[in-house]
C-alpha atoms as a PDB file:
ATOM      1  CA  UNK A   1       0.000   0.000   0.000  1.00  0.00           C
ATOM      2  CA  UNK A   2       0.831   3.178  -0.784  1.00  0.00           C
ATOM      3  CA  UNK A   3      -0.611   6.784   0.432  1.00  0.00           C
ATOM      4  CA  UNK A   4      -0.439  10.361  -0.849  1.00  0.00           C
ATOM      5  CA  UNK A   5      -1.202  13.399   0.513  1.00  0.00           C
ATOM      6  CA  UNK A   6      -1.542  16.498  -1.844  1.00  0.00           C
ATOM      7  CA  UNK A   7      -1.559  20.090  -0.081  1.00  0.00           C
ATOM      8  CA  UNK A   8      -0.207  23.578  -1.647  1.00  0.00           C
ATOM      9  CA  UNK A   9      -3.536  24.373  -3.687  1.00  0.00           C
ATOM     10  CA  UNK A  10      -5.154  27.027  -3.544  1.00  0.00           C
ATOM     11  CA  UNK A  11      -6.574  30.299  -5.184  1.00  0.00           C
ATOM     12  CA  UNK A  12      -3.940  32.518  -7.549  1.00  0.00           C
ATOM     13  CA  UNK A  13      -4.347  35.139  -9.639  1.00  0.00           C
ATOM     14  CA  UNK A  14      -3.292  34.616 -13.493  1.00  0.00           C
ATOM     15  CA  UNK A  15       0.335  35.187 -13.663  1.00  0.00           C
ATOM     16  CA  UNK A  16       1.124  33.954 -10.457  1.00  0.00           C
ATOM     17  CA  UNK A  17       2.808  31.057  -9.171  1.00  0.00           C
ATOM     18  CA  UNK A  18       2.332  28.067  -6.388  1.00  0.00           C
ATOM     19  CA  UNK A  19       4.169  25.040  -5.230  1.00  0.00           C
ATOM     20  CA  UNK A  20       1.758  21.662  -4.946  1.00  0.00           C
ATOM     21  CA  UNK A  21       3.178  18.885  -2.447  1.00  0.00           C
ATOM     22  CA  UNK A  22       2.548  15.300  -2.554  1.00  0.00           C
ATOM     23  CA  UNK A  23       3.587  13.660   0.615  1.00  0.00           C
ATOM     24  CA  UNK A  24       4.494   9.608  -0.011  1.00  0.00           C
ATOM     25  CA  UNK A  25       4.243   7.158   2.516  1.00  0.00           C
ATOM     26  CA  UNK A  26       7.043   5.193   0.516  1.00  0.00           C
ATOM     27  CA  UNK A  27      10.728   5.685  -0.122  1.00  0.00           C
ATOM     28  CA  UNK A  28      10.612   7.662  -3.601  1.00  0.00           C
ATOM     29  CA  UNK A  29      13.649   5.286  -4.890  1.00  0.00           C
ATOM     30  CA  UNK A  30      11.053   2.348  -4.355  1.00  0.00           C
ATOM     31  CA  UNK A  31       8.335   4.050  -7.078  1.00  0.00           C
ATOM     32  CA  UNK A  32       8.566   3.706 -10.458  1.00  0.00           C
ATOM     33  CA  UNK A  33       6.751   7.038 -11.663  1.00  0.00           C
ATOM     34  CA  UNK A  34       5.459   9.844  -9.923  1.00  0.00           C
ATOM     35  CA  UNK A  35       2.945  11.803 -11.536  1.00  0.00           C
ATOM     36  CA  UNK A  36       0.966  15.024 -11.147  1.00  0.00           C
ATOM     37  CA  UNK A  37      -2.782  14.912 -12.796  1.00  0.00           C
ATOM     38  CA  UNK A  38      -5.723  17.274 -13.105  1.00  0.00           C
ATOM     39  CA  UNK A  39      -9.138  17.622 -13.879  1.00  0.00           C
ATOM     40  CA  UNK A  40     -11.113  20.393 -14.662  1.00  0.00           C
ATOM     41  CA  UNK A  41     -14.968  20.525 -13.975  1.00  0.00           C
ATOM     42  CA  UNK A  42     -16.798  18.375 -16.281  1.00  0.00           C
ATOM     43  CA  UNK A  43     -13.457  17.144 -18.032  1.00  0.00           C
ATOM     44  CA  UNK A  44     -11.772  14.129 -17.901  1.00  0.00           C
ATOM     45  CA  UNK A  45      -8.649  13.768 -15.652  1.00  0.00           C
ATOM     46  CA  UNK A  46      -5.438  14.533 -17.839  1.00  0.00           C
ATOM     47  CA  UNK A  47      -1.686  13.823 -17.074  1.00  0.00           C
ATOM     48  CA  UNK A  48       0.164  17.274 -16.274  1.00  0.00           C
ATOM     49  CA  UNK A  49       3.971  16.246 -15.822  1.00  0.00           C
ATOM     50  CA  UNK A  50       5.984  12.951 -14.477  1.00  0.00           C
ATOM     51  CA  UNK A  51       8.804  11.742 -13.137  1.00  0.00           C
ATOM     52  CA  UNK A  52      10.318   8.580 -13.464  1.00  0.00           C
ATOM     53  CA  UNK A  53      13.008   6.762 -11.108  1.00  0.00           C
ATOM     54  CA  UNK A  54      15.847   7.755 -12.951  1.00  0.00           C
ATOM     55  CA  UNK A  55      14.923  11.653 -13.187  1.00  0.00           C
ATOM     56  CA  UNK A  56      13.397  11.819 -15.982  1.00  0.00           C
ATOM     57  CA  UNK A  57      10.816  14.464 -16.162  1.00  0.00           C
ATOM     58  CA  UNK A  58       7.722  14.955 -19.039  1.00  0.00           C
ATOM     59  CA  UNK A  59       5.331  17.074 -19.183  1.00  0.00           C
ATOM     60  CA  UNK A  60       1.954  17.694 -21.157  1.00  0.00           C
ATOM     61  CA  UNK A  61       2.499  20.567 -23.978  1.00  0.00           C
ATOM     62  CA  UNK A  62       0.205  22.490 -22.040  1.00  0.00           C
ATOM     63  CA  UNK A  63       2.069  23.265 -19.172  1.00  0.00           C
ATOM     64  CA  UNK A  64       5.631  22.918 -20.602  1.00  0.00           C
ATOM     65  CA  UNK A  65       8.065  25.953 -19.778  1.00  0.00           C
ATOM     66  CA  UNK A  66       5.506  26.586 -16.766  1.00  0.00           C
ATOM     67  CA  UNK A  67       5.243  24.027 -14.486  1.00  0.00           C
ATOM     68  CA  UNK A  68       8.425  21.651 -12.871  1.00  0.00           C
ATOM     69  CA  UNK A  69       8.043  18.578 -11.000  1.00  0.00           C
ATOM     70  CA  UNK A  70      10.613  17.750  -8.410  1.00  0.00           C
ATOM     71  CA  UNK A  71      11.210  15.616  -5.536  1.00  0.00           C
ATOM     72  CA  UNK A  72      13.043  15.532  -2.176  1.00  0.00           C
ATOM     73  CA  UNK A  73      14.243  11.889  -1.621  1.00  0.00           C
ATOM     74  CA  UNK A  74      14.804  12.539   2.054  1.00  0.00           C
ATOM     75  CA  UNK A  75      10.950  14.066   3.023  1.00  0.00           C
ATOM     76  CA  UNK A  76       9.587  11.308  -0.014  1.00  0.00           C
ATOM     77  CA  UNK A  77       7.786  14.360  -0.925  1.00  0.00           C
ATOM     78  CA  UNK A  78       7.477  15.082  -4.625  1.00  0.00           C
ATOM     79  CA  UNK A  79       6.640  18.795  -5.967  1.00  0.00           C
ATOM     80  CA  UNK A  80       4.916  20.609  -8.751  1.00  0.00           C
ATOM     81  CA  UNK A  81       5.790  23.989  -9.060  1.00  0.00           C
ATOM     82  CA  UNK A  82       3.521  26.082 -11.215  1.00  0.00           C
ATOM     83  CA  UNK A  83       4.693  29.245 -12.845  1.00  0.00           C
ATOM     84  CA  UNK A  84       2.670  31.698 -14.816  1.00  0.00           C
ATOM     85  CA  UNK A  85      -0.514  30.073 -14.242  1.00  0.00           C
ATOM     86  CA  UNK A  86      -3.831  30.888 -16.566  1.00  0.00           C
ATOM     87  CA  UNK A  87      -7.324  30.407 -15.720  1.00  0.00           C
ATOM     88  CA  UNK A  88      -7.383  26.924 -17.529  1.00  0.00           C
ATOM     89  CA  UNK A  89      -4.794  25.616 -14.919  1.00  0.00           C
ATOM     90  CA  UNK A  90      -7.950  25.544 -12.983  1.00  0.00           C
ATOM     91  CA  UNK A  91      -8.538  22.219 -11.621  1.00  0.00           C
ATOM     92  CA  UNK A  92      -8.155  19.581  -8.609  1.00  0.00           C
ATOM     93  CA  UNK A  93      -4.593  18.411  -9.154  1.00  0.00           C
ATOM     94  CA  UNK A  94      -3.695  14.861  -8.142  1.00  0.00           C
ATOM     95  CA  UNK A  95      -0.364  13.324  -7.390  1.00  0.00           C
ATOM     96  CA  UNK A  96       0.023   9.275  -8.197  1.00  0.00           C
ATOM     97  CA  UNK A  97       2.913   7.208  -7.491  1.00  0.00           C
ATOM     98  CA  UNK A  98       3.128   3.421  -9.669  1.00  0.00           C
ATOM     99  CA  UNK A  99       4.130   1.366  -6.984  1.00  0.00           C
ATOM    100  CA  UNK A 100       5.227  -2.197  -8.847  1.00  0.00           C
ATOM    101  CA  UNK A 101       2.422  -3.004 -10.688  1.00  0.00           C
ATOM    102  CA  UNK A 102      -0.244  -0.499  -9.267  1.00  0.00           C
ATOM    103  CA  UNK A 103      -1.158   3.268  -9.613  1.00  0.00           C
ATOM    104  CA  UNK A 104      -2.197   4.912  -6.004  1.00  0.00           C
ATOM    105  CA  UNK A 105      -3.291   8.302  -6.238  1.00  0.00           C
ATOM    106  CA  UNK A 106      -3.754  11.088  -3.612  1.00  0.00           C
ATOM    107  CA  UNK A 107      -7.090  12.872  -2.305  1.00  0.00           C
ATOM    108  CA  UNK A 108      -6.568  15.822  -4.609  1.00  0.00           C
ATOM    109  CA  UNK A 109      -6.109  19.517  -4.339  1.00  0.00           C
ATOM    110  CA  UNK A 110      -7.796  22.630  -5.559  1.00  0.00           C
ATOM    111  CA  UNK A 111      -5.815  25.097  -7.568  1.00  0.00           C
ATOM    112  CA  UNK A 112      -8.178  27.930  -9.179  1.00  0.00           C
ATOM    113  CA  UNK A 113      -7.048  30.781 -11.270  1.00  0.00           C
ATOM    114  CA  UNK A 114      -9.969  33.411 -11.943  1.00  0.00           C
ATOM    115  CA  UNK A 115     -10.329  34.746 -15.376  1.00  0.00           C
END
């Protein structure tokens, strides 16, 4: 079993920034991918950015040049970091974390950015 713990949402104004947290109740070198995700209301959840074991980061073309996932191997806490944000960054952003064979996500967290 694996848990996550999102926190760091919040409300922005366009142009500004914030740092999402995902807390992980396992050592990060024991997960294959971590992985931020969001869904807007009435859309379907869509990746945002991930990080695999070796440090190798994507990210959807949306938020490329914005937003930077990172982690901290010693608080197994990984980080999304969201620069210049626009009112379609509005969502509930979830964390997830492929443990083996299985995909355990987090509780989500509200980021909104008025137009």
């Amino acid at each position: 079993q694996v848990q996550l713990v999102e926190s760091g949402g919040g409300l922005v104004q366009a142009g500004g920034s914030l740092r999402l947290s995902c807390a992980i109740s396992r050592r990060l070198f024991d997960i294959n991918v971590v992985g931020w995700h969001r869904q807007a209301p009435g859309k379907s959840r869509d990746w945002v950015a991930r990080m695999f074991s070796s440090g190798t980061t994507t990210y959807a073309d949306s938020v490329k040049g914005r937003f930077t996932i990172s982690r901290e191997n010693a608080k197994n806490t990984v980080y999304l970091q969201m620069n210049n944000l626009k009112a379609e960054d509005t969502a509930v952003y979830y964390c997830s974390a492929l443990y083996g064979l299985t995909s355990y996500w987090g509780q989500g967290t509200q980021v909104t950015v008025p137009s």
